[in-house]
Protein backbone atom coordinates (compact mmCIF):
# COMPACT_ATOMS: atom_id res chain seq x y z
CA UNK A 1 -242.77 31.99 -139.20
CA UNK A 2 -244.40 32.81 -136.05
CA UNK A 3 -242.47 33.77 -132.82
CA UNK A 4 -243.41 30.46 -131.35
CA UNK A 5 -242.08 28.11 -133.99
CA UNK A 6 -238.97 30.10 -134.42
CA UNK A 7 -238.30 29.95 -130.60
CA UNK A 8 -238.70 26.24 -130.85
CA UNK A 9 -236.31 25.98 -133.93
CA UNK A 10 -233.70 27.61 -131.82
CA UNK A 11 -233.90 25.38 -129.00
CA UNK A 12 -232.96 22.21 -131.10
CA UNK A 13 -230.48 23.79 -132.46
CA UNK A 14 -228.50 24.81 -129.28
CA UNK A 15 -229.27 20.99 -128.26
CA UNK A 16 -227.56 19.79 -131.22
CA UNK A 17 -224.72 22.14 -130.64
CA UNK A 18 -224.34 21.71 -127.01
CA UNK A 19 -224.40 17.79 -128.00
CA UNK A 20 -221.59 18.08 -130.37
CA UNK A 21 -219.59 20.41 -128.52
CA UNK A 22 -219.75 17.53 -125.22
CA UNK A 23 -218.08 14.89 -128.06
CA UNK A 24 -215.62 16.93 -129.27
CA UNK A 25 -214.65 17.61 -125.01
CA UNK A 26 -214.04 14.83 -124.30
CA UNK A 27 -211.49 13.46 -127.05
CA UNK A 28 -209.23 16.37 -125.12
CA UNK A 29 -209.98 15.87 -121.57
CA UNK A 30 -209.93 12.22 -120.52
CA UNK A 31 -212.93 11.37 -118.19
CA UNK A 32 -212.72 11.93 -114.19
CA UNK A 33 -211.76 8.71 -112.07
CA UNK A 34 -214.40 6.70 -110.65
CA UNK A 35 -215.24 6.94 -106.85
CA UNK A 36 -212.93 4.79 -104.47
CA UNK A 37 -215.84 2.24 -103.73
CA UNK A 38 -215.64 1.47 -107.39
CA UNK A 39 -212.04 0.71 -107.60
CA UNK A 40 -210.67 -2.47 -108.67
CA UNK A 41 -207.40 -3.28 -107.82
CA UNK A 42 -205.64 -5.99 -108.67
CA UNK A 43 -203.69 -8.62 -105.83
CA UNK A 44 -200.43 -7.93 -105.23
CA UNK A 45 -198.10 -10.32 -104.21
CA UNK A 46 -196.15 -9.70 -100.83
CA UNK A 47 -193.58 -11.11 -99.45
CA UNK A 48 -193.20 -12.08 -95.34
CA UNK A 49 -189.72 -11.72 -94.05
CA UNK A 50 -189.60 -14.02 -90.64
CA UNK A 51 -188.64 -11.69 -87.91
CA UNK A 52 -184.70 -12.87 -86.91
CA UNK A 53 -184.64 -14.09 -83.37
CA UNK A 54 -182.24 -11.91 -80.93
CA UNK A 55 -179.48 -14.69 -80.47
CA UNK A 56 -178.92 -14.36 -84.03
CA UNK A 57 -178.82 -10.73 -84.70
CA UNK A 58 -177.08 -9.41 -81.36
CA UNK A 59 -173.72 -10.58 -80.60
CA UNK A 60 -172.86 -11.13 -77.19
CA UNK A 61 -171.27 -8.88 -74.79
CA UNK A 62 -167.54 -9.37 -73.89
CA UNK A 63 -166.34 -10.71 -71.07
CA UNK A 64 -164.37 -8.59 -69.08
CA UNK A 65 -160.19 -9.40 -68.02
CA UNK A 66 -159.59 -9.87 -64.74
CA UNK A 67 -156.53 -8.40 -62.99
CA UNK A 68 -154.76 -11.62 -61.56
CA UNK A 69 -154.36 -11.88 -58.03
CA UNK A 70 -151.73 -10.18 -56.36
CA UNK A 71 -149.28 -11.96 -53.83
CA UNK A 72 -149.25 -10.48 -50.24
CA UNK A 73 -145.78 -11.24 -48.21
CA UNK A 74 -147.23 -13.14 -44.94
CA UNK A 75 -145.22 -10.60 -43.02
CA UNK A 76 -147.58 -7.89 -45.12
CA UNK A 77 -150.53 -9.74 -44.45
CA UNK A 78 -149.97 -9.67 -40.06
CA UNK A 79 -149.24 -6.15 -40.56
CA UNK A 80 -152.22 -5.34 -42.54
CA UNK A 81 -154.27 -7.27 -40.10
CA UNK A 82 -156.67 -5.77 -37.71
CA UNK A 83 -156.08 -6.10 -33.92
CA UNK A 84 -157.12 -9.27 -33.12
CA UNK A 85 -159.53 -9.33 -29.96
CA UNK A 86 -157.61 -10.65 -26.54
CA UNK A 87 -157.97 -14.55 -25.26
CA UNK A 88 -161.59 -14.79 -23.30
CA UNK A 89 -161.84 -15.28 -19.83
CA UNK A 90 -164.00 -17.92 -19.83
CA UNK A 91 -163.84 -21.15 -22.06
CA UNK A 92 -167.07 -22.35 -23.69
CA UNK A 93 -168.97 -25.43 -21.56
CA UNK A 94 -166.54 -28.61 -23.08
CA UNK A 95 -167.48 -32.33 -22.42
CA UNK A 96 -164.57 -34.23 -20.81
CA UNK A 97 -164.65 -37.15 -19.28
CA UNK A 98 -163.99 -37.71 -15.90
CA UNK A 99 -163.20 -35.19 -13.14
CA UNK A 100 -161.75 -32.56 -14.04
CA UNK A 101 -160.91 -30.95 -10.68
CA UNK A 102 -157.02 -31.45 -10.08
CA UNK A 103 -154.67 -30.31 -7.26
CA UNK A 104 -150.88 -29.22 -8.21
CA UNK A 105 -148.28 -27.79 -6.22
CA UNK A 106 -146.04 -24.90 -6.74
CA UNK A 107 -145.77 -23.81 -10.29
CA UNK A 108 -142.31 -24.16 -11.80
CA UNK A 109 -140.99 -21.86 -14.95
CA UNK A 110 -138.21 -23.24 -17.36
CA UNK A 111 -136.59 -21.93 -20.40
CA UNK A 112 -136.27 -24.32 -23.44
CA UNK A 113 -133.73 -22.60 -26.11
CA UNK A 114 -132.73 -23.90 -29.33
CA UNK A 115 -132.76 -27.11 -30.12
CA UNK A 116 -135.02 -30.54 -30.18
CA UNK A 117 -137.02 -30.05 -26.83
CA UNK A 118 -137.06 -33.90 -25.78
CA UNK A 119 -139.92 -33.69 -24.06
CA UNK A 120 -143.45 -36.36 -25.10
CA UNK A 121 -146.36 -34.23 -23.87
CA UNK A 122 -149.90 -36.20 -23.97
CA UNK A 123 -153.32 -34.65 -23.61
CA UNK A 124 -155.38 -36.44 -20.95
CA UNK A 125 -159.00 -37.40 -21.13
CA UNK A 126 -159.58 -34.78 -18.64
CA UNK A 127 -158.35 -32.06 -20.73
CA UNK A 128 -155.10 -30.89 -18.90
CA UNK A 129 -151.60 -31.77 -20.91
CA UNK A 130 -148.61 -33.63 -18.78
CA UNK A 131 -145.14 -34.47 -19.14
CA UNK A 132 -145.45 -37.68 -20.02
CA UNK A 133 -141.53 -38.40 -20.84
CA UNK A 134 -138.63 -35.43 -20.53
CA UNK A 135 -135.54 -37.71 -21.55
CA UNK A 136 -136.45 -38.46 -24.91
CA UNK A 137 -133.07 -37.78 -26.13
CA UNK A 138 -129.85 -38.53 -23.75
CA UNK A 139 -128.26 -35.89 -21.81
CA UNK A 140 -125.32 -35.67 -23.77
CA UNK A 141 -126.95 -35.63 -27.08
CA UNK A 142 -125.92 -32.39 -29.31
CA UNK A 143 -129.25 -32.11 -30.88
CA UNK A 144 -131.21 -31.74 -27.12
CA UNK A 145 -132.44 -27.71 -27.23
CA UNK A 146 -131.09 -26.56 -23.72
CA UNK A 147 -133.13 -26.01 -20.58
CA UNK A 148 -132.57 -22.87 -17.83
CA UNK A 149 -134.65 -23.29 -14.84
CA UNK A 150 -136.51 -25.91 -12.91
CA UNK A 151 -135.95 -29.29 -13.69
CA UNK A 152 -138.59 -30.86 -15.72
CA UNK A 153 -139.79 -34.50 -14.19
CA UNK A 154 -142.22 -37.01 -15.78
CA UNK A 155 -145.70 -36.33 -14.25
CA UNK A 156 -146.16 -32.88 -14.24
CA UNK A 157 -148.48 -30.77 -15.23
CA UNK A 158 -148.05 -28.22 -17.79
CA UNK A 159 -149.72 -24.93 -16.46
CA UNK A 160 -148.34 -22.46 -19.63
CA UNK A 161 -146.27 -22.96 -23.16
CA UNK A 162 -145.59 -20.62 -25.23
CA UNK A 163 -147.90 -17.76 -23.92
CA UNK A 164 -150.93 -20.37 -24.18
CA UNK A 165 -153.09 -20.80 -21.03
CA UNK A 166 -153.42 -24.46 -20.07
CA UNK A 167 -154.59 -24.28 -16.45
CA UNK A 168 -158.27 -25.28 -17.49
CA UNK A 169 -159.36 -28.23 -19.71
CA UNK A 170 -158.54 -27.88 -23.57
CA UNK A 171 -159.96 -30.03 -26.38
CA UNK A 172 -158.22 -31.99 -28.83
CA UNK A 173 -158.37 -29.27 -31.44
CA UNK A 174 -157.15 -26.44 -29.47
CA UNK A 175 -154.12 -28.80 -27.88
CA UNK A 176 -152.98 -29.14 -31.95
CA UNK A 177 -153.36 -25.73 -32.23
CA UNK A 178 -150.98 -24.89 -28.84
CA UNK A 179 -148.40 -27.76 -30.48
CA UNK A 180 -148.42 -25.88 -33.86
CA UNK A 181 -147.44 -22.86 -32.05
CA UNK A 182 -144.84 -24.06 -30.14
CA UNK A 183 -142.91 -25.41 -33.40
CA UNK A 184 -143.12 -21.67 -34.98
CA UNK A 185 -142.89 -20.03 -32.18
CA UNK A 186 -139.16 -17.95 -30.95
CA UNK A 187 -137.38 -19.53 -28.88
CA UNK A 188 -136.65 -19.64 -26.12
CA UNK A 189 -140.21 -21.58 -25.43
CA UNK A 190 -141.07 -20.30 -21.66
CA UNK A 191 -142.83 -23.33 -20.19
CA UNK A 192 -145.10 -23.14 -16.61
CA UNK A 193 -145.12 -26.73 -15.14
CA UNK A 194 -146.42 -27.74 -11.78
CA UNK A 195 -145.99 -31.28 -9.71
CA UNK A 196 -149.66 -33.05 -10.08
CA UNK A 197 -150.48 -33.97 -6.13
CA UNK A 198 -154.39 -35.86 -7.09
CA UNK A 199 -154.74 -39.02 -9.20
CA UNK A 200 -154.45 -38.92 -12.89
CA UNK A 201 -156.47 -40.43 -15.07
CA UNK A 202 -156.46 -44.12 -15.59
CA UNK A 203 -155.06 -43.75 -19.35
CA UNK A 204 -152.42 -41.78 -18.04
CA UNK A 205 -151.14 -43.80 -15.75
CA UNK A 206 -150.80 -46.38 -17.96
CA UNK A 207 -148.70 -44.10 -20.62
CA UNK A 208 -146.59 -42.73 -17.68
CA UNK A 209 -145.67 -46.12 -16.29
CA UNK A 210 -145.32 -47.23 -19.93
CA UNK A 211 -142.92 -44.20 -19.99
CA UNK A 212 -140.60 -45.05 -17.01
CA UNK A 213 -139.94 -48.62 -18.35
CA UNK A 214 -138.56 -47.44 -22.02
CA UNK A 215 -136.19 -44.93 -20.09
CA UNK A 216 -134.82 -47.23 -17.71
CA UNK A 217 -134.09 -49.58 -20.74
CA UNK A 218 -132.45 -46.38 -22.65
CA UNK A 219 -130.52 -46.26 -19.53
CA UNK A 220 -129.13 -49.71 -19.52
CA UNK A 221 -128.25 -49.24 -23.02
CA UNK A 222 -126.04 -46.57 -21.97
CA UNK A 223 -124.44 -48.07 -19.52
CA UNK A 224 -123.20 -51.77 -20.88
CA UNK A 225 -121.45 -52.45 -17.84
CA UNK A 226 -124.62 -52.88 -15.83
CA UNK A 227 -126.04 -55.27 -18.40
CA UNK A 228 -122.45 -57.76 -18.48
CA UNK A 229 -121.32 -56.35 -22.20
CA UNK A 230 -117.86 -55.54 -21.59
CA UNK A 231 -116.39 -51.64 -22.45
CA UNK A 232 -114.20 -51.34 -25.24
């Protein structure tokens, strides 16, 4: 055999052998996976959970205790207050009506001390308070608070009470205010009163006079012998 036919025989043979020996490989090594564009995988099924809402899941924040409110003593309560700011010189512009220019003579000061007062004080349309009556009660009567100074008279015109200013025109709200004072007030109540010399107003007039006629009847009352009822 030539060198040329035997070089030929040899190549088959290692092709047959390299053949067999690729068969036998791979019944012990299991082929390599295919590339990942190849893959085939099969659907899974999956599940959505719904997303709770917050009102469910978080529970709500407690609500705090309060420490209950503490009583404060009134007497406490004036101590505790700040210094209140002194009584203005000058009232606010009011509306009254009529004039409100009056002329008084000498002011008068009395002392009322424990007791009912007996005295029917009226606000007039003008502003200014007067004595309308001052013998509510009788003279005599146990109840009647008693009075040190100047004799009060139907008609005048109450300057001062109880500390309060009344020389100038007051409204209706600040006069309540003055008689709400005088009630809690200590006694004795020290009272400024002057005799009114000018004209009151119309309405006035009309309580005063209205005034005079119930006391002289309160009068007669107390004295039976002037109206012909015999004393027993």
């Amino acid at each position: 055999m030539n060198p040329g036919e035997q070089h030929a025989h040899n190549l088959a043979y290692d092709k047959a052998y390299l053949a067999t020996a690729k068969q036998e490989l791979s019944k012990l090594v299991p082929p390599p996976p295919p590339p990942p564009s190849l893959r085939q995988t099969p659907p899974t099924n999956r599940t959505i959970t719904p997303r709770s809402s917050p009102s469910t899941t978080c529970s709500p924040a407690p609500i705090p205790k309060l420490k209950p409110p503490r009583f404060v003593p009134r007497e406490e309560a004036m101590a505790s207050t700040p210094n209140l700011p002194s009584m203005p010189k000058s009232w606010p512009c009011q509306n009254f009506i009529g004039d409100t220019t009056i002329f008084v003579g000498p002011e008068r000061e009395v002392l009322i001390h424990e007791g009912v007062m007996g005295l029917q004080l009226n606000r007039g349309t003008d502003g200014f308070i007067r004595i309308i009556s001052a013998h509510i009660l009788p003279d005599d009567d146990p109840q009647l608070a008693q009075r040190e100074g100047s004799v009060l008279t139907h008609g005048d015109v109450v300057r001062e009470a109880a500390g309060v200013d009344l020389r100038r025109p007051i409204t209706n709200m600040m006069w309540g205010d003055t008689v709400t004072l005088m009630k809690v007030v200590k006694r004795p109540i020290r009272f400024v009163v002057a005799k009114e010399l000018s004209e009151p107003p119309a309405s006035v007039q009309e309580k005063l006079s209205q005034a005079q006629l119930e006391e002289m009847e309160r009068i007669m009352l107390r004295r039976p012998e002037i109206s012909g009822s015999p004393v027993r």
